[in-house]
Each structure stands twice: as C-alpha cells, then as structure tokens.
N, C-alpha and C. Protein backbone atom coordinates (compact mmCIF):
# COMPACT_ATOMS: atom_id res chain seq x y z
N UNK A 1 191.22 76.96 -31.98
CA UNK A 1 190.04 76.52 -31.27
C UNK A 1 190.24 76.81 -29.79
N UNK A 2 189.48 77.51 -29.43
CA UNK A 2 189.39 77.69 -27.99
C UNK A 2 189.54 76.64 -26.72
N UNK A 3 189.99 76.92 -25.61
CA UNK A 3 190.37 75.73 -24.66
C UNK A 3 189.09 75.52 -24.04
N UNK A 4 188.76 73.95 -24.04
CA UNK A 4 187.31 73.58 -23.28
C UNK A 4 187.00 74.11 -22.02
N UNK A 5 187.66 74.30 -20.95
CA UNK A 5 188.23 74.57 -19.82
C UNK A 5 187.53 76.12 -19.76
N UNK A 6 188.33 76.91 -20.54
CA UNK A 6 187.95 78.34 -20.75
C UNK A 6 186.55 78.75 -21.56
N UNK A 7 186.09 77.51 -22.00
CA UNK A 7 184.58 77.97 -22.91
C UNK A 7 183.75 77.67 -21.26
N UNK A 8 183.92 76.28 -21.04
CA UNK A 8 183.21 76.08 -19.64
C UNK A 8 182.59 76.76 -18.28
N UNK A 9 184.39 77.77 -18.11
CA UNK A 9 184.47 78.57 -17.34
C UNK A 9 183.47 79.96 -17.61
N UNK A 10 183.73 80.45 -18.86
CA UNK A 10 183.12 81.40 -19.37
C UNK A 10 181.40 81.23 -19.28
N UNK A 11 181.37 80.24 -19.60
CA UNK A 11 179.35 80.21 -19.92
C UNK A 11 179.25 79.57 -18.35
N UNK A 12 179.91 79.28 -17.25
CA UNK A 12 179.75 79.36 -15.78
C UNK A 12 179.39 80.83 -15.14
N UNK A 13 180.28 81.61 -15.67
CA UNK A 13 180.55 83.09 -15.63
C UNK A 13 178.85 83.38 -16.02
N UNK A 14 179.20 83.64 -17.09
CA UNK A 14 177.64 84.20 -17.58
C UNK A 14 176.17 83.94 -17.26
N UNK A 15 176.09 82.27 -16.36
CA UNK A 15 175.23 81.36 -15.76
C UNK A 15 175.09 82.18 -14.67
N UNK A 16 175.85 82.33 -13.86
CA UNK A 16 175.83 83.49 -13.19
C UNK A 16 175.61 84.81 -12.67
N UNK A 17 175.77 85.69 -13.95
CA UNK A 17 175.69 86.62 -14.03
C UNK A 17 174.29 86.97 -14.69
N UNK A 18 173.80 85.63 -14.98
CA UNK A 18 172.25 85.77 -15.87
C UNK A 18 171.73 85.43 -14.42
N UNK A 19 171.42 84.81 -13.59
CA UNK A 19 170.75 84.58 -12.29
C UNK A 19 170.97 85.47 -11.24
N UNK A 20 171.86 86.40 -11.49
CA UNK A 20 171.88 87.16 -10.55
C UNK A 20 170.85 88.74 -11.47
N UNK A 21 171.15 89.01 -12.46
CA UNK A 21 170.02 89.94 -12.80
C UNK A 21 168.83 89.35 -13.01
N UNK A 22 168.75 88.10 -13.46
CA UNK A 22 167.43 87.22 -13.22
C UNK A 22 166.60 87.44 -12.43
N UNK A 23 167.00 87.54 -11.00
CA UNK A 23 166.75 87.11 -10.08
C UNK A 23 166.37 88.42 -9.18
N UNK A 24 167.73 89.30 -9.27
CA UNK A 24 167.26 90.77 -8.63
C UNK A 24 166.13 92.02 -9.76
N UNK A 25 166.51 91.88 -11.00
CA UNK A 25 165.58 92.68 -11.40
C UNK A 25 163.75 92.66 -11.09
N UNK A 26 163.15 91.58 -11.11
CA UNK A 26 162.31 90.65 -10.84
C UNK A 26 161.96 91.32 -9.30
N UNK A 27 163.02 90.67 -8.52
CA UNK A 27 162.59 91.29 -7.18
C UNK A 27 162.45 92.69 -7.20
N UNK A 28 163.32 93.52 -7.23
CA UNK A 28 162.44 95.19 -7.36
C UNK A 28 161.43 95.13 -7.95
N UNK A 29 161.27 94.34 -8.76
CA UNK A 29 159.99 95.01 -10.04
C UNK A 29 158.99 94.68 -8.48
N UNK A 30 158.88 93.38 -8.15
CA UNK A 30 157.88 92.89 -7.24
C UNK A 30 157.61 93.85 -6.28
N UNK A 31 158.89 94.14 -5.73
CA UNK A 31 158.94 95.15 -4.61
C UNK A 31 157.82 96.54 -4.85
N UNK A 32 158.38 97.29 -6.24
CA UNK A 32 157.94 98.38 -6.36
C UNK A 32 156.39 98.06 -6.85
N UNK A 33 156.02 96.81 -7.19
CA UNK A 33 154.41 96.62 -7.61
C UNK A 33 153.59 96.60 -6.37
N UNK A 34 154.15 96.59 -4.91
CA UNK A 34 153.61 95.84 -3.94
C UNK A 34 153.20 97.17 -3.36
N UNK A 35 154.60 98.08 -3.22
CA UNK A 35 154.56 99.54 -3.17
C UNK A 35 153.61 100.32 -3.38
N UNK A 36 153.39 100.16 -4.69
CA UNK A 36 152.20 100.91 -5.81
C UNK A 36 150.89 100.47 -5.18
N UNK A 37 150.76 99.33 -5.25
CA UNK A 37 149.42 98.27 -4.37
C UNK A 37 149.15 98.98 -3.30
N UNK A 38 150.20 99.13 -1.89
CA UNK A 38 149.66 99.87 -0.98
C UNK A 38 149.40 100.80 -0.94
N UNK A 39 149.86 102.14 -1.82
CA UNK A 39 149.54 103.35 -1.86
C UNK A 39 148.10 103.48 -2.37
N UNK A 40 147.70 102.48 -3.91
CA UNK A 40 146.20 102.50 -4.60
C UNK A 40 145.54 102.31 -3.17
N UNK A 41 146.15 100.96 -2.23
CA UNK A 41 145.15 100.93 -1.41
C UNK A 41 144.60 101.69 -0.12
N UNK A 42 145.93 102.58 -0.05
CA UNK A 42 145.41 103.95 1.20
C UNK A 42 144.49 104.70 0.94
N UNK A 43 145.00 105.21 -0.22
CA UNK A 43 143.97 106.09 -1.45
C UNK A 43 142.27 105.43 -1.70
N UNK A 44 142.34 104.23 -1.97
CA UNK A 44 141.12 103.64 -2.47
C UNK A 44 140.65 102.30 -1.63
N UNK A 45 140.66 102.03 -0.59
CA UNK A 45 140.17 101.39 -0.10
C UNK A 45 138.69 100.28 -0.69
N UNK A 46 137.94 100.88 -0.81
CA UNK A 46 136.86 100.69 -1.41
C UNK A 46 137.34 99.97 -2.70
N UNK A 47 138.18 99.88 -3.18
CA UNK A 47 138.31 99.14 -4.36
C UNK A 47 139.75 97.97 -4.39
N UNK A 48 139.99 97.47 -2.77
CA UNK A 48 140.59 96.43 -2.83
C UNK A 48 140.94 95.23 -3.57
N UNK A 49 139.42 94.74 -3.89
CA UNK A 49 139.35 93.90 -5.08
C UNK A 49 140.05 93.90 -6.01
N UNK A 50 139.81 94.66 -6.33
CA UNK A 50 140.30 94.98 -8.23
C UNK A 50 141.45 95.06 -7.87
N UNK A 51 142.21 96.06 -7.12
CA UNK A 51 143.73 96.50 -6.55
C UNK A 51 144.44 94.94 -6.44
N UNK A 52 143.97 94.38 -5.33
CA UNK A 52 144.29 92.93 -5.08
C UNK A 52 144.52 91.88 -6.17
N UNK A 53 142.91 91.92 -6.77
CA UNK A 53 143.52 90.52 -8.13
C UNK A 53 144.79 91.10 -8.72
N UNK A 54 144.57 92.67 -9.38
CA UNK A 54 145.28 93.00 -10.40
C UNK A 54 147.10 93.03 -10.36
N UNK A 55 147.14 93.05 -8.54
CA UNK A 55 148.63 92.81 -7.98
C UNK A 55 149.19 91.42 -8.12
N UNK A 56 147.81 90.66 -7.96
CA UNK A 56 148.22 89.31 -8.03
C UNK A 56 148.79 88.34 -9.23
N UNK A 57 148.06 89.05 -10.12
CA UNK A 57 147.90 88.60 -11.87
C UNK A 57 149.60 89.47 -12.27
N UNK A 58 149.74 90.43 -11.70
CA UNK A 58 150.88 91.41 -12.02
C UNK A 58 152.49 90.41 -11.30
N UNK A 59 152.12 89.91 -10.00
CA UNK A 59 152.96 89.49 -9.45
C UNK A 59 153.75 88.11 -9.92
N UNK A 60 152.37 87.45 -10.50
CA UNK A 60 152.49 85.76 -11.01
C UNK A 60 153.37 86.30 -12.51
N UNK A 61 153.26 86.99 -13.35
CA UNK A 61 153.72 87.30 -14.25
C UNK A 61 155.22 87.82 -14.00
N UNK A 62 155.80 88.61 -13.24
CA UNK A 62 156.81 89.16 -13.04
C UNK A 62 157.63 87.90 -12.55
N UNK A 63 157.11 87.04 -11.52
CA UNK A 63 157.62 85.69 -11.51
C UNK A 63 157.85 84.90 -12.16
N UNK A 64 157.04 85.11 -13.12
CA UNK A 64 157.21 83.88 -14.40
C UNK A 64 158.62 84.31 -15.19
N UNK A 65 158.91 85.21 -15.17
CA UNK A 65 159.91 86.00 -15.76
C UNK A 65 161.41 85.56 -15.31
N UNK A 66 161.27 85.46 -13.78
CA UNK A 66 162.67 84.81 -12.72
C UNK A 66 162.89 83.13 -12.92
N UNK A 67 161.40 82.34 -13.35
CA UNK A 67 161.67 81.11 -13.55
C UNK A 67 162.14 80.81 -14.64
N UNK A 68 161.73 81.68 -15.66
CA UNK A 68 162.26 81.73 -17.15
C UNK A 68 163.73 81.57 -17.26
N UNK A 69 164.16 82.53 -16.42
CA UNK A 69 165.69 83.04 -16.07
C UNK A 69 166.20 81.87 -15.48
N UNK A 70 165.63 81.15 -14.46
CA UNK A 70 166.14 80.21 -13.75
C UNK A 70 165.91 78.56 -14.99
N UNK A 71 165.32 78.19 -15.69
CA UNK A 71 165.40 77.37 -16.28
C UNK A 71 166.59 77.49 -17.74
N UNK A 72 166.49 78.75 -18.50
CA UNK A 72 167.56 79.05 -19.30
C UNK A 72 168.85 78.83 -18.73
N UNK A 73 169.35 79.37 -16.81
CA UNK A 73 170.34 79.50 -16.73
C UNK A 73 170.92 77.76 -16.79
N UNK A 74 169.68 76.63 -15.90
CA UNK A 74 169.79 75.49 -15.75
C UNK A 74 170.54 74.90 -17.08
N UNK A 75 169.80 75.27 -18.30
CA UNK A 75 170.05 74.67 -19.69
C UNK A 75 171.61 74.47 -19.59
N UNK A 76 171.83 76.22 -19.30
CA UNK A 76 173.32 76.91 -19.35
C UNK A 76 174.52 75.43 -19.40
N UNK A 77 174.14 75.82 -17.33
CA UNK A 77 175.29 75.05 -16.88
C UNK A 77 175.20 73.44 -16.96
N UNK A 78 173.95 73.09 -16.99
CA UNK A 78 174.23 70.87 -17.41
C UNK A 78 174.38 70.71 -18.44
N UNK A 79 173.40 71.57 -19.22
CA UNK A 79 173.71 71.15 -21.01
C UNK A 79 173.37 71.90 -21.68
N UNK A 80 174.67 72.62 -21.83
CA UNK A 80 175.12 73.75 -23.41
C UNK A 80 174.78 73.50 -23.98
N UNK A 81 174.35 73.91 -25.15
CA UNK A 81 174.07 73.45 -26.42
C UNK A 81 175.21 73.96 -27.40
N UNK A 82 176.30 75.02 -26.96
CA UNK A 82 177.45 74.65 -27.73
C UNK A 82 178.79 74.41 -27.10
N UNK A 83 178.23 73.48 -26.35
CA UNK A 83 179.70 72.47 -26.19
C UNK A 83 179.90 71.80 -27.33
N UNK A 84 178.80 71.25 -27.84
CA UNK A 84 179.16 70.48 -28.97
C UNK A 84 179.80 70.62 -30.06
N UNK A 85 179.80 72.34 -29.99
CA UNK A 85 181.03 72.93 -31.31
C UNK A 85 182.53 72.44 -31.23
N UNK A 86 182.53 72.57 -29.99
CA UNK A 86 183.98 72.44 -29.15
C UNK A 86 184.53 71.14 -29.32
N UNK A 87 183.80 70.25 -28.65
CA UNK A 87 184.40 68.80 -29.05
C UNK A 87 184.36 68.14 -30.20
N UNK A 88 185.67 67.52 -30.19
CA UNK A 88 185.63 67.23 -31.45
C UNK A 88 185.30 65.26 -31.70
C-alpha cells in the first residue's frame, strides 16, 4: 500500500499541474478569440454587433471552461475522493 504522504504529495503535484494548463490554455484560446474579433472588426465594421455578441457568448464559454478547471482542481486538493482508499 502506498505511503499517504506520497499519494498526497502526488495528487498536490497534479492539482497543480491541472491549474496551470487550466488556466493558460483558456487564456490563449481568449487571447486568440479577441485577435480574430479585431481583425472581423477592421474588415467589417458595419457588423460590430453580431462580431461583438458573438465574442462575448464565445468568451463566457471559454471561461466557463477555466472555472471548471478551477473547481475540479479545488475538489483535488481539500477533498479527494480517493484518500479514502488509502486509509484504513
């Protein structure tokens, strides 16, 4: 049976390493949607609107994605759900 210490450490590790791609993939995506947004809007002016909601609806979604990440990682580190294998 594995040492508690070292399961702990490990899913700390990975808590980690899930919030950090969490967190940066998310941001490029945002980045490069915002990108795209200004170019439609050099190009098309006249159709701000649509450009605008559709960045916005695009942006709230790509976010939802980082909070996702950020509540799974939360689970992670207060309460595993297999610590409980571990202890006996």
């Amino acid at each position: 049976m594995p040492d508690l210490s070292t399961f702990i450490m490990a899913s700390t590790a990975a808590a980690i390493f899930g919030i950090a791609l969490g967190i940066m993939l998310p941001a490029i995506a945002m980045g490069w949607a915002i990108s795209r947004a200004m170019d439609a809007l050099a190009r098309q002016p006249e159709a701000e609107r649509a450009i605008m909601r559709t960045l916005f609806i695009g942006l709230a979604m790509i976010e939802s994605l980082a909070i996702y990440v950020l509540v799974i990682v939360l689970i992670i580190l207060f309460r595993n759900p297999l610590l409980e294998y571990l202890l006996p």
